[in-house]
N, C-alpha and C. Protein backbone atom coordinates (compact mmCIF):
# COMPACT_ATOMS: atom_id res chain seq x y z
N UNK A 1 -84.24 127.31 57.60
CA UNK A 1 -83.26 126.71 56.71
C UNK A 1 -83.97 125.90 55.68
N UNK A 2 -83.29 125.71 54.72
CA UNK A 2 -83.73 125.17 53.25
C UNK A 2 -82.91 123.58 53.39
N UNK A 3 -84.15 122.87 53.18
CA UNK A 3 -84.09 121.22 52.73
C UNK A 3 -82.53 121.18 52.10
N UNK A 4 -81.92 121.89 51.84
CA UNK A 4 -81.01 121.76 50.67
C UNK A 4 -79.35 121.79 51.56
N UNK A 5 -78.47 121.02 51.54
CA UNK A 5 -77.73 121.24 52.57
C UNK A 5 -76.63 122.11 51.60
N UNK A 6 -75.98 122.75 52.84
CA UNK A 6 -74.59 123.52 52.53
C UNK A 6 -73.66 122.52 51.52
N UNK A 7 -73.10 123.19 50.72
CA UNK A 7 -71.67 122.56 50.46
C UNK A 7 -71.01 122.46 51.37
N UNK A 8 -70.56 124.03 52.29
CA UNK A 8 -69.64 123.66 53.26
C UNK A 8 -69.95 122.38 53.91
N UNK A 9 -71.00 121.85 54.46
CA UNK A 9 -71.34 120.67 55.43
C UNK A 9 -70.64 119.69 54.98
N UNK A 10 -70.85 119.69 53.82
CA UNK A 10 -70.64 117.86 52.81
C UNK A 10 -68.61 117.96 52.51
N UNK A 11 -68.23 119.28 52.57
CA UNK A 11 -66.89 118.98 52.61
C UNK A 11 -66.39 119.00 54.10
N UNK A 12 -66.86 119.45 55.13
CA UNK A 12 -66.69 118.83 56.76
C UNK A 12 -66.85 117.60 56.87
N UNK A 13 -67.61 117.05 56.19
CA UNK A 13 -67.96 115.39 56.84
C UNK A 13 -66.82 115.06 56.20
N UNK A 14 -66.40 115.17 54.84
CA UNK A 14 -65.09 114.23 53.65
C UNK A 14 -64.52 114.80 54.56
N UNK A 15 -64.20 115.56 54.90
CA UNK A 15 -62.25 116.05 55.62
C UNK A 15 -63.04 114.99 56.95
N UNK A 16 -63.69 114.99 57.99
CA UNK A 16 -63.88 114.28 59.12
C UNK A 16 -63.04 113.26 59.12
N UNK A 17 -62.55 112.95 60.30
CA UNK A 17 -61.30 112.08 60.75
C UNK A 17 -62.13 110.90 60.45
N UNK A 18 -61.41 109.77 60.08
CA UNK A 18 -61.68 108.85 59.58
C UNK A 18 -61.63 107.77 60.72
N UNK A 19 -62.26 106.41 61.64
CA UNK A 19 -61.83 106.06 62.62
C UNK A 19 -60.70 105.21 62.60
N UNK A 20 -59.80 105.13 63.13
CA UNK A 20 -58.20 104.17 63.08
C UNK A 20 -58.63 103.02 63.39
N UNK A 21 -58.04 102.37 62.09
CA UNK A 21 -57.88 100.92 62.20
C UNK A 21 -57.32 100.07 63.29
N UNK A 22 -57.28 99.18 63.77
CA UNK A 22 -56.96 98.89 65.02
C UNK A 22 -55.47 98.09 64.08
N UNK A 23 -54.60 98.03 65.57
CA UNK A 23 -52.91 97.74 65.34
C UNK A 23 -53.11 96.31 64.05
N UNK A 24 -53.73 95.31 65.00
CA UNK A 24 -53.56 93.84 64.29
C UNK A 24 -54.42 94.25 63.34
N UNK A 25 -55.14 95.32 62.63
CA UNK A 25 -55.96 94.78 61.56
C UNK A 25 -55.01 94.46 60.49
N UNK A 26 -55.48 93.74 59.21
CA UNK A 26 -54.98 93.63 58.22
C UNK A 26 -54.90 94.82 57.26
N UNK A 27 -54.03 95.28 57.16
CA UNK A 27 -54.30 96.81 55.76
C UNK A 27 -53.07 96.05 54.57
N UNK A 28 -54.37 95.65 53.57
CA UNK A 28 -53.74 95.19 52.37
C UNK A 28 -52.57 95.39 52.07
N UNK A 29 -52.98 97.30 51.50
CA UNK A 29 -51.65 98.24 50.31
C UNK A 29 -50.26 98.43 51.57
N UNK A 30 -50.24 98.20 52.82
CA UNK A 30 -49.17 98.32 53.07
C UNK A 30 -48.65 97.16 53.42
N UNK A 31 -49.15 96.06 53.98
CA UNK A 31 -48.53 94.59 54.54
C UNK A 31 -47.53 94.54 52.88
N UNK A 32 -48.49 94.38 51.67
CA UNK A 32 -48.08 93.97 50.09
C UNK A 32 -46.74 94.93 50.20
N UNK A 33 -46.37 96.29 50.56
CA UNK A 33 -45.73 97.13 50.07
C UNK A 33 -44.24 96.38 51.27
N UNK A 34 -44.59 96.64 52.46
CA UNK A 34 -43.54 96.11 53.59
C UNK A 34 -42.75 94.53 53.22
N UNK A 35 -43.72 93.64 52.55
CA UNK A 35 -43.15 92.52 52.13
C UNK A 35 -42.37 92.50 51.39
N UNK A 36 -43.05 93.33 49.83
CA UNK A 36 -42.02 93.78 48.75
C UNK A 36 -40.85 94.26 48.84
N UNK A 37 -40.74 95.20 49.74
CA UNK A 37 -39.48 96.42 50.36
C UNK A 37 -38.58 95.00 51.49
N UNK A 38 -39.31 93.67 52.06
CA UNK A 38 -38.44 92.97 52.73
C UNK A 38 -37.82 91.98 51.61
N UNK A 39 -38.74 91.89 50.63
CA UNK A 39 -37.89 90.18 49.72
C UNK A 39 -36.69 91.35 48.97
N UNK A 40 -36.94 93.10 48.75
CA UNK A 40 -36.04 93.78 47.61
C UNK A 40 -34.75 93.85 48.70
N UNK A 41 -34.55 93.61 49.62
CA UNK A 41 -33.59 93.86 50.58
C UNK A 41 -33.59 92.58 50.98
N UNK A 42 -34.18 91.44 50.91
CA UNK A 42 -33.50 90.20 51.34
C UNK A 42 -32.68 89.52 49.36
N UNK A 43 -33.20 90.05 48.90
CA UNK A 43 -32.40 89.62 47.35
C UNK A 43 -31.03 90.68 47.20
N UNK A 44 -31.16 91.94 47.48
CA UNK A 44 -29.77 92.36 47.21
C UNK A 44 -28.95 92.12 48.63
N UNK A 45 -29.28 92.17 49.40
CA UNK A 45 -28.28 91.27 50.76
C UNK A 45 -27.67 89.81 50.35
N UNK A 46 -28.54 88.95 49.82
CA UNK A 46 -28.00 87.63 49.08
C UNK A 46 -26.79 88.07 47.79
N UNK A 47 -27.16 89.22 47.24
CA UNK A 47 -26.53 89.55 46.31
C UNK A 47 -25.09 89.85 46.44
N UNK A 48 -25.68 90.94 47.69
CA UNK A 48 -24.25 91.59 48.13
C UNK A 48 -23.30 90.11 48.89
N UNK A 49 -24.58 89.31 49.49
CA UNK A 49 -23.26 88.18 50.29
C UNK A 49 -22.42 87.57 49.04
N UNK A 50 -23.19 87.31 48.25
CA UNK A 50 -22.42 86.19 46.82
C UNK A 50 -21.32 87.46 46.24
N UNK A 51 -21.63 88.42 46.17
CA UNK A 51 -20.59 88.97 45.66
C UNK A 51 -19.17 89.17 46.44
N UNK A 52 -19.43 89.39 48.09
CA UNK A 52 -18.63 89.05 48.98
C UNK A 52 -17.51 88.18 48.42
N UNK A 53 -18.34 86.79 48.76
CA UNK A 53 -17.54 85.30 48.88
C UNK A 53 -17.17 85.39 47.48
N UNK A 54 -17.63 85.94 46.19
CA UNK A 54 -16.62 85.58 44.94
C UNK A 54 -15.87 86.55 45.19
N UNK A 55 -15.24 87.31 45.54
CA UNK A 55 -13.92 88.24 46.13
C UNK A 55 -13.39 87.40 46.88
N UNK A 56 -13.91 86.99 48.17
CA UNK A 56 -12.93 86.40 48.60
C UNK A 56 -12.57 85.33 48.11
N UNK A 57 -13.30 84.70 47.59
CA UNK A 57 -12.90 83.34 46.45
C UNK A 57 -11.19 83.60 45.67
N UNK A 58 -12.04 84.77 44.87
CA UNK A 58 -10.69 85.33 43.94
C UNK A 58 -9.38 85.45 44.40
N UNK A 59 -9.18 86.14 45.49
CA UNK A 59 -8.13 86.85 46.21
C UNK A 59 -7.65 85.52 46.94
N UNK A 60 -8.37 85.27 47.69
CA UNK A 60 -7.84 83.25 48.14
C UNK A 60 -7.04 82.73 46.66
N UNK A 61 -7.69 82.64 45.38
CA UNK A 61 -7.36 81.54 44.38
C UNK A 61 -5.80 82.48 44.00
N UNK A 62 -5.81 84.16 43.80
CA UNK A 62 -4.80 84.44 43.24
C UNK A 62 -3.65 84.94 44.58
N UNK A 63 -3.52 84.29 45.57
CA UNK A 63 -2.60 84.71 46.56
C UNK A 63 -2.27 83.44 46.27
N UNK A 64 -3.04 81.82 46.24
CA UNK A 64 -2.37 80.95 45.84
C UNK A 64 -1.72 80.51 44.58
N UNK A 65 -2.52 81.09 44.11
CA UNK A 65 -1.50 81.17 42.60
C UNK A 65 0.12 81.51 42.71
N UNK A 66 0.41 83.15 42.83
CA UNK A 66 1.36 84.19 43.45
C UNK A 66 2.26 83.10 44.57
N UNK A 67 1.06 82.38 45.08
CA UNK A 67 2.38 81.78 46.11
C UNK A 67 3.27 80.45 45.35
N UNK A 68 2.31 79.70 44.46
CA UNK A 68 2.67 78.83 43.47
C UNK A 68 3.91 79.55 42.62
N UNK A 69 3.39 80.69 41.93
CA UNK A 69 4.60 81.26 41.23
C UNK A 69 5.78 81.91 41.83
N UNK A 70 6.14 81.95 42.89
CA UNK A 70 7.18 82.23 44.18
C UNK A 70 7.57 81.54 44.56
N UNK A 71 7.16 80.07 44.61
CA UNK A 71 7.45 78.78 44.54
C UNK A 71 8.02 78.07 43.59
N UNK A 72 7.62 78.31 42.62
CA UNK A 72 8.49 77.83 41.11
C UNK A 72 9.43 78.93 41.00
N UNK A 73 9.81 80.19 41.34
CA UNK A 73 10.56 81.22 40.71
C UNK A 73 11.49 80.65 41.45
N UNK A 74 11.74 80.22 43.15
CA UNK A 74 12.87 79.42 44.00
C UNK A 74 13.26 78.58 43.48
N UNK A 75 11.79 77.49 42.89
CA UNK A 75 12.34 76.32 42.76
C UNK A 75 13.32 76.01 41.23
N UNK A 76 12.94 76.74 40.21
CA UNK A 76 13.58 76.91 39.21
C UNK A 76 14.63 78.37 38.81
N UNK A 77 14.80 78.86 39.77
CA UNK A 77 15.61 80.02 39.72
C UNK A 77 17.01 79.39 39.05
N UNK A 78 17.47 78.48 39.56
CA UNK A 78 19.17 78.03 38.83
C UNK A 78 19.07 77.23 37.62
N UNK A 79 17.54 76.91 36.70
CA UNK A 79 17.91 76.37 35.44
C UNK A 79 18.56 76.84 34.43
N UNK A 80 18.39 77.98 33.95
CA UNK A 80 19.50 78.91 33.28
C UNK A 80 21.37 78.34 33.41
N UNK A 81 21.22 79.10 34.89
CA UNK A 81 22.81 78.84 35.49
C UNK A 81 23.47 77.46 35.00
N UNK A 82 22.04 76.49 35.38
CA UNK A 82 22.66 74.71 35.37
C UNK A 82 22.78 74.33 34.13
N UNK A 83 22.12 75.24 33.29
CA UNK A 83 22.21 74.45 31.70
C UNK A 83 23.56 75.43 31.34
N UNK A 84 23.78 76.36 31.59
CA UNK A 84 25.19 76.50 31.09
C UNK A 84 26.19 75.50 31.50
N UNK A 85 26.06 75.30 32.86
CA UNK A 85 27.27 74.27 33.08
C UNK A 85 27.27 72.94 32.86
N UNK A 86 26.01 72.78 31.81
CA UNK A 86 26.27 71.23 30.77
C UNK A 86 27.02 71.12 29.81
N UNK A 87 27.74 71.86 29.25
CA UNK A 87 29.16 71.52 29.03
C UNK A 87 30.36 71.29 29.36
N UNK A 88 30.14 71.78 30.76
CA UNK A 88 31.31 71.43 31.25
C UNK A 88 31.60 70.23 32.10
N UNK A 89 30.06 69.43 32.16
CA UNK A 89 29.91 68.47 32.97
C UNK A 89 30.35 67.61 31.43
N UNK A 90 30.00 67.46 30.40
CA UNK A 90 30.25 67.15 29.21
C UNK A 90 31.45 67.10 29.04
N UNK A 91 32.34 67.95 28.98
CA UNK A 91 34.05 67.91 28.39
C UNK A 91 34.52 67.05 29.70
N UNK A 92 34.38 67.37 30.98
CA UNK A 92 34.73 66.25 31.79
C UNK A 92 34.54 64.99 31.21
N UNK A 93 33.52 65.11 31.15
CA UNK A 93 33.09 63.00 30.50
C UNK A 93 34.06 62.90 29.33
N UNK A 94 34.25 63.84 28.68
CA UNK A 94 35.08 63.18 27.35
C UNK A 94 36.51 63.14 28.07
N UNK A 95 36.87 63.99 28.84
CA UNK A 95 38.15 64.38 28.69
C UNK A 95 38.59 62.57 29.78
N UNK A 96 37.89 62.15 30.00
CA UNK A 96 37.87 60.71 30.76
C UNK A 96 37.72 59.46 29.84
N UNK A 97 36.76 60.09 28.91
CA UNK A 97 36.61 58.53 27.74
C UNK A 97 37.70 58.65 27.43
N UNK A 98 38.40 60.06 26.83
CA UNK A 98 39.86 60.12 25.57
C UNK A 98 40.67 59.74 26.28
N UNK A 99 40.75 58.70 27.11
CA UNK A 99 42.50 58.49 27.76
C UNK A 99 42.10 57.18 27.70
N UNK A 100 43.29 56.72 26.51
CA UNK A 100 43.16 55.19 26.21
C UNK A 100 43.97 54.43 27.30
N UNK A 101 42.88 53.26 27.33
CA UNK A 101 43.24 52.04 28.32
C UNK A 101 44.86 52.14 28.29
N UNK A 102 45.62 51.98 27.37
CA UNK A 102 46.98 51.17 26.91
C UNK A 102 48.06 52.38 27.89
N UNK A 103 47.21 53.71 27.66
CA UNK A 103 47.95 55.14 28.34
C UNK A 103 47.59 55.23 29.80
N UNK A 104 46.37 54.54 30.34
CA UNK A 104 46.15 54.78 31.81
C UNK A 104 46.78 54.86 32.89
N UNK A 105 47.76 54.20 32.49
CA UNK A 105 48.79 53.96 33.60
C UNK A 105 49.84 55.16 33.83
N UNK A 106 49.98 55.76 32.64
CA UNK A 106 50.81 57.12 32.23
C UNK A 106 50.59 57.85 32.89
N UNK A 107 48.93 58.37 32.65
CA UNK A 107 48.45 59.36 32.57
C UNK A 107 47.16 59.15 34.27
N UNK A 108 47.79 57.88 34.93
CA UNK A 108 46.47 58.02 36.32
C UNK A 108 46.29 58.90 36.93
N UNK A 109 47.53 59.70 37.37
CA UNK A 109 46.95 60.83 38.40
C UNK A 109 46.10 62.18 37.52
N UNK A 110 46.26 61.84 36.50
CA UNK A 110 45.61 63.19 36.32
C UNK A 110 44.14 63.07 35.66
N UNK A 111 44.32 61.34 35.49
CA UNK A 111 42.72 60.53 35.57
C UNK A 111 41.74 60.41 36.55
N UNK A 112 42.90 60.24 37.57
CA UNK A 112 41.87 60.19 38.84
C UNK A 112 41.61 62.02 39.20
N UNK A 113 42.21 62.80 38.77
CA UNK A 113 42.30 63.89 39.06
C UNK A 113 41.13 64.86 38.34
N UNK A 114 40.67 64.03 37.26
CA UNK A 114 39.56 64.95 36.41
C UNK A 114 38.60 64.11 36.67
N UNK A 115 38.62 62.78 37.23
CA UNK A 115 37.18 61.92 37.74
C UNK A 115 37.03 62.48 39.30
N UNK A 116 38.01 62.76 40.37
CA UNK A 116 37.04 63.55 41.34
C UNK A 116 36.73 64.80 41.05
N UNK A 117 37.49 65.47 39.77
CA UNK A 117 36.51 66.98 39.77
C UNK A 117 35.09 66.72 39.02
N UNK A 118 34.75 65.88 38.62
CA UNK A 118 33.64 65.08 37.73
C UNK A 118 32.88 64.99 39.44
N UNK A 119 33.45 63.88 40.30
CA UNK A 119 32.44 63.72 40.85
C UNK A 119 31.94 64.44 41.25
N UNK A 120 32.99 65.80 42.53
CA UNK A 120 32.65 66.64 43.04
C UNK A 120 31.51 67.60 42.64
N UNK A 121 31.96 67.66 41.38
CA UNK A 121 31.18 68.81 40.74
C UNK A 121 29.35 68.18 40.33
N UNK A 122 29.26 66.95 40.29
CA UNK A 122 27.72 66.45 40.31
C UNK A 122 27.44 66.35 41.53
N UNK A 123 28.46 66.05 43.04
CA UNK A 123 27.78 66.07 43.98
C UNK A 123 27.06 67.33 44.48
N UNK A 124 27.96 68.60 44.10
CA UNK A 124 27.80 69.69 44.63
C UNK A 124 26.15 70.07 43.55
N UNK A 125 25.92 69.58 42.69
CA UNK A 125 24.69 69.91 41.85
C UNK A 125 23.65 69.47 42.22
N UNK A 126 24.16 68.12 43.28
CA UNK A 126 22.99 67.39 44.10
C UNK A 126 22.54 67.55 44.63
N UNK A 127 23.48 68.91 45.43
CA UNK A 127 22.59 69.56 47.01
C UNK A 127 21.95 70.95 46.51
N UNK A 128 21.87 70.97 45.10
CA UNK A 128 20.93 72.10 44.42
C UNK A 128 19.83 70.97 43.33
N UNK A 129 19.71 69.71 43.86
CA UNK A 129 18.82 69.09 43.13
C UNK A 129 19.04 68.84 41.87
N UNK A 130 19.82 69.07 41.07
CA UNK A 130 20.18 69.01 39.98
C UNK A 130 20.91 67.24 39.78
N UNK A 131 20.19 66.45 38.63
CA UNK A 131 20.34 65.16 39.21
C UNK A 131 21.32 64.68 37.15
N UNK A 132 22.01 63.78 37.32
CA UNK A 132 21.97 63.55 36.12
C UNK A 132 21.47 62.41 35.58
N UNK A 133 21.20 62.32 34.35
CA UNK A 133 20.28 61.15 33.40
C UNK A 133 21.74 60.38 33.02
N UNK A 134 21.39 59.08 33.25
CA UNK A 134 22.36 57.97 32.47
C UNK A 134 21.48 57.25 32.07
N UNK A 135 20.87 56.87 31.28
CA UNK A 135 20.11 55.78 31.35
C UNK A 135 20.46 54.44 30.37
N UNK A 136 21.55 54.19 30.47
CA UNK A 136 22.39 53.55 29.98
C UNK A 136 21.47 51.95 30.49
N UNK A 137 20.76 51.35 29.48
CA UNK A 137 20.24 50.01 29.56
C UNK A 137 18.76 50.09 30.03
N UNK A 138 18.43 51.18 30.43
CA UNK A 138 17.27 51.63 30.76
C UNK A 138 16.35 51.14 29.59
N UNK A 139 15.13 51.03 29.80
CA UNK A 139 13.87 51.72 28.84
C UNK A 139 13.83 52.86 28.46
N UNK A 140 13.57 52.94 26.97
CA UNK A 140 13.55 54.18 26.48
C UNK A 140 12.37 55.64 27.03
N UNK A 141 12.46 56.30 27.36
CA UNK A 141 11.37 57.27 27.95
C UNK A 141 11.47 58.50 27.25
N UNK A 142 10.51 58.86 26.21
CA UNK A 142 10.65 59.95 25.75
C UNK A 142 10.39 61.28 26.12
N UNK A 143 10.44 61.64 27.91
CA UNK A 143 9.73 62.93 28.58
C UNK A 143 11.36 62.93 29.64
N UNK A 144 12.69 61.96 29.54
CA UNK A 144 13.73 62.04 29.68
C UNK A 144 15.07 61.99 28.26
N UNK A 145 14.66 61.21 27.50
CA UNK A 145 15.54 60.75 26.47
C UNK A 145 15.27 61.47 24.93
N UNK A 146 16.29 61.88 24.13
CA UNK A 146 16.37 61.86 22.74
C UNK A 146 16.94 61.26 22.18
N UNK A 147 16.14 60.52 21.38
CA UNK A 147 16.84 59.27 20.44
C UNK A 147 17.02 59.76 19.34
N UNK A 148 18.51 59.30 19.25
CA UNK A 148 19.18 60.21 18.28
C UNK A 148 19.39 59.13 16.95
N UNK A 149 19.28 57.67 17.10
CA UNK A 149 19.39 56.86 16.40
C UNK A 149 18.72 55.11 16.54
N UNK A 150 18.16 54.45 15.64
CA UNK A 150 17.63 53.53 16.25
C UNK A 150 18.70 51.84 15.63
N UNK A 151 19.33 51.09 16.89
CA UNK A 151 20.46 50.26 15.94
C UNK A 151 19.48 48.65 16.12
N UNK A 152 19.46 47.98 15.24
CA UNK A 152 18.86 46.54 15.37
C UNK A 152 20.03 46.00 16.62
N UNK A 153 19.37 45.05 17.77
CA UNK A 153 20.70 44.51 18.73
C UNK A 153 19.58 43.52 18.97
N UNK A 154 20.02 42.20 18.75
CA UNK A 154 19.06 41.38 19.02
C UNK A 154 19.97 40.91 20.71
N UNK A 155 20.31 41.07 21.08
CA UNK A 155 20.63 41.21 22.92
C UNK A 155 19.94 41.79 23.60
N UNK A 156 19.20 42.83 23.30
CA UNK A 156 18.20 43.71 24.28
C UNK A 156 16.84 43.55 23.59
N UNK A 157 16.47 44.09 24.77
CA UNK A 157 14.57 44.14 23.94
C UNK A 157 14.68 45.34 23.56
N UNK A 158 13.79 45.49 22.81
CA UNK A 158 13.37 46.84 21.86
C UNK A 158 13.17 47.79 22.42
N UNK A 159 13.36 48.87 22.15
CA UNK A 159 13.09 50.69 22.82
C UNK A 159 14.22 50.23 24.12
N UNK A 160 15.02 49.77 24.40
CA UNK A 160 16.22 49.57 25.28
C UNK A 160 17.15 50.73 24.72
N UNK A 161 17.95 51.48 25.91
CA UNK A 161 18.86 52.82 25.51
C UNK A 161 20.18 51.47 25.54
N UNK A 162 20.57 51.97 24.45
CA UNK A 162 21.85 51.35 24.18
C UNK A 162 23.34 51.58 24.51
N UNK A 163 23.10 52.89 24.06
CA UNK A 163 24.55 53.69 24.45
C UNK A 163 23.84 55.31 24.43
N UNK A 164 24.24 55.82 25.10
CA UNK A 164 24.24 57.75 25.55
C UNK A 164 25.56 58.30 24.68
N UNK A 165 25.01 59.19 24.46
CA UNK A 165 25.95 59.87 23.58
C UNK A 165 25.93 61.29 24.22
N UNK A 166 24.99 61.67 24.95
CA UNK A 166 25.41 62.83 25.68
C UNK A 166 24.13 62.72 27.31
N UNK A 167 24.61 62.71 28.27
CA UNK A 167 23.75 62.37 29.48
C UNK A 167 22.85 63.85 29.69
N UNK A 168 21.88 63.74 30.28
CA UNK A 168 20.79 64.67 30.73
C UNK A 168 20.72 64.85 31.70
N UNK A 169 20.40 65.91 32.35
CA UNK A 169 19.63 66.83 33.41
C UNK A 169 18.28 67.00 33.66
N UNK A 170 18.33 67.35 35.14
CA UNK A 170 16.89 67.47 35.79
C UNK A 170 17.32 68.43 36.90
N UNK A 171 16.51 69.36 36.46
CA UNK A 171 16.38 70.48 38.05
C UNK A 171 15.22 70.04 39.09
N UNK A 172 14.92 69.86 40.40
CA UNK A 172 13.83 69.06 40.70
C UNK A 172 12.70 68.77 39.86
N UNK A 173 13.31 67.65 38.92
CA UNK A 173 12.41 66.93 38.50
C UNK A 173 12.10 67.07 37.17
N UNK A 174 12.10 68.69 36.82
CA UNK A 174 11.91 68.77 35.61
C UNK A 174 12.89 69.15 34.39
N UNK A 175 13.48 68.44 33.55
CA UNK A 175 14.12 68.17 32.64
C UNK A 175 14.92 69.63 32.06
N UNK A 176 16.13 69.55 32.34
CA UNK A 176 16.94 70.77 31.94
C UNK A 176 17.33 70.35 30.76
N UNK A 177 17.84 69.23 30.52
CA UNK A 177 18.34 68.27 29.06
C UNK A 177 18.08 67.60 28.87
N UNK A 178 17.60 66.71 27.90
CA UNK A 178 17.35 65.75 27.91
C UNK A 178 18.72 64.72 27.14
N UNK A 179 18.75 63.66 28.03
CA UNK A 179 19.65 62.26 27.44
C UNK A 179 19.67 62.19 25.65
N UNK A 180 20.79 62.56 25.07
CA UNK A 180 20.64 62.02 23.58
C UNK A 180 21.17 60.42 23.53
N UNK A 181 20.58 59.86 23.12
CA UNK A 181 20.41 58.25 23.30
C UNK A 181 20.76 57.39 22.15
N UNK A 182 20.78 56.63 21.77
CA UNK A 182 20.91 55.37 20.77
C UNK A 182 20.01 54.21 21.11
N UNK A 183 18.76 54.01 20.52
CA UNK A 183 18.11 52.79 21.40
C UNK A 183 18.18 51.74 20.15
N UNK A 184 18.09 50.36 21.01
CA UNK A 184 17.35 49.29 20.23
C UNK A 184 16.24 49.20 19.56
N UNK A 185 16.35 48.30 18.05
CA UNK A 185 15.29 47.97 17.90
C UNK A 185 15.24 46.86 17.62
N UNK A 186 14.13 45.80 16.92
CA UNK A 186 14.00 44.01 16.53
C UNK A 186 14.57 44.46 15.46
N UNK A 187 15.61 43.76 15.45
CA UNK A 187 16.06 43.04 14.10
C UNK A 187 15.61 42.61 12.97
């Protein structure tokens, strides 16, 4: 044989099994690769949790909403209804001012007869919450009252409701009419 070795030889040794690294050794390119592949799956798991909880966030905020607006649709369902029947709570009141003192006596039974359908008819509005505004001597409040005119009265203090000229409503709480008013002012 010739000093000179085979090719075949020199590609037997490159293919030759290489000896295995032992379990605990350190092998760089894959520990780097296994870490990478754990933080890319511990960031979209965080991802996926946050996206979770803002769903359920949402769906929590708009079931309470929905329940808020199911709540106001009960609670204000009869404002419509109640503001129609402010006129008629209205012609009652007049049809009680227009009967002069001098005639009362004439005309009592059918005085007392349109003051309990007056009352009846605000009590029965009471047990639907429906409340009425007098604010006859009150402080003036402009988120209940419309001041329809301002008169100098040096007897009251200023922004004092003087006289009502037409009384107001409230469906729990919130203002179906408001009081048209007459208040004081300084002289």
């Amino acid at each position: 044989m010739t000093d000179q070795q085979n090719p075949h030889d020199l590609a037997d040794q490159k293919e030759a099994p290489q000896p295995q690294a032992d379990a605990g050794a350190h092998q760089p390119g894959v520990d780097d690769l296994a870490e990478k592949i754990q933080q890319a799956v511990t960031a979209a798991l965080a991802e996926q949790r946050d996206m979770v909880l803002r769903a359920q966030a949402e769906v929590h905020n708009m079931r309470r909403r929905c329940e808020a607006d199911v709540e106001k649709a009960h609670k204000f369902a009869l404002e419509k209804f109640s503001a129609e029947l402010m006129p008629v709570l209205d012609n009652l009141d007049r049809a009680l001012s227009a009967v002069p003192e001098a005639q009362l006596e004439q005309v009592k039974a059918l005085y007392e007869g349109v003051e309990l359908t007056l009352k009846g008819f605000l009590e029965t509005l009471a047990k639907f919450n429906i409340k009425q505004i007098n604010p006859h001597g009150e402080p003036f409040d402009p988120q209940l009252h419309q001041a329809i005119a301002q008169v100098p009265n040096p007897a009251v203090a200023p922004n004092t409701v003087i006289d009502v000229m037409q009384k107001g409503y409230t469906l729990n709480g919130r203002v179906i009419r408001a009081a048209m008013v007459v208040v004081s002012r300084a002289p």
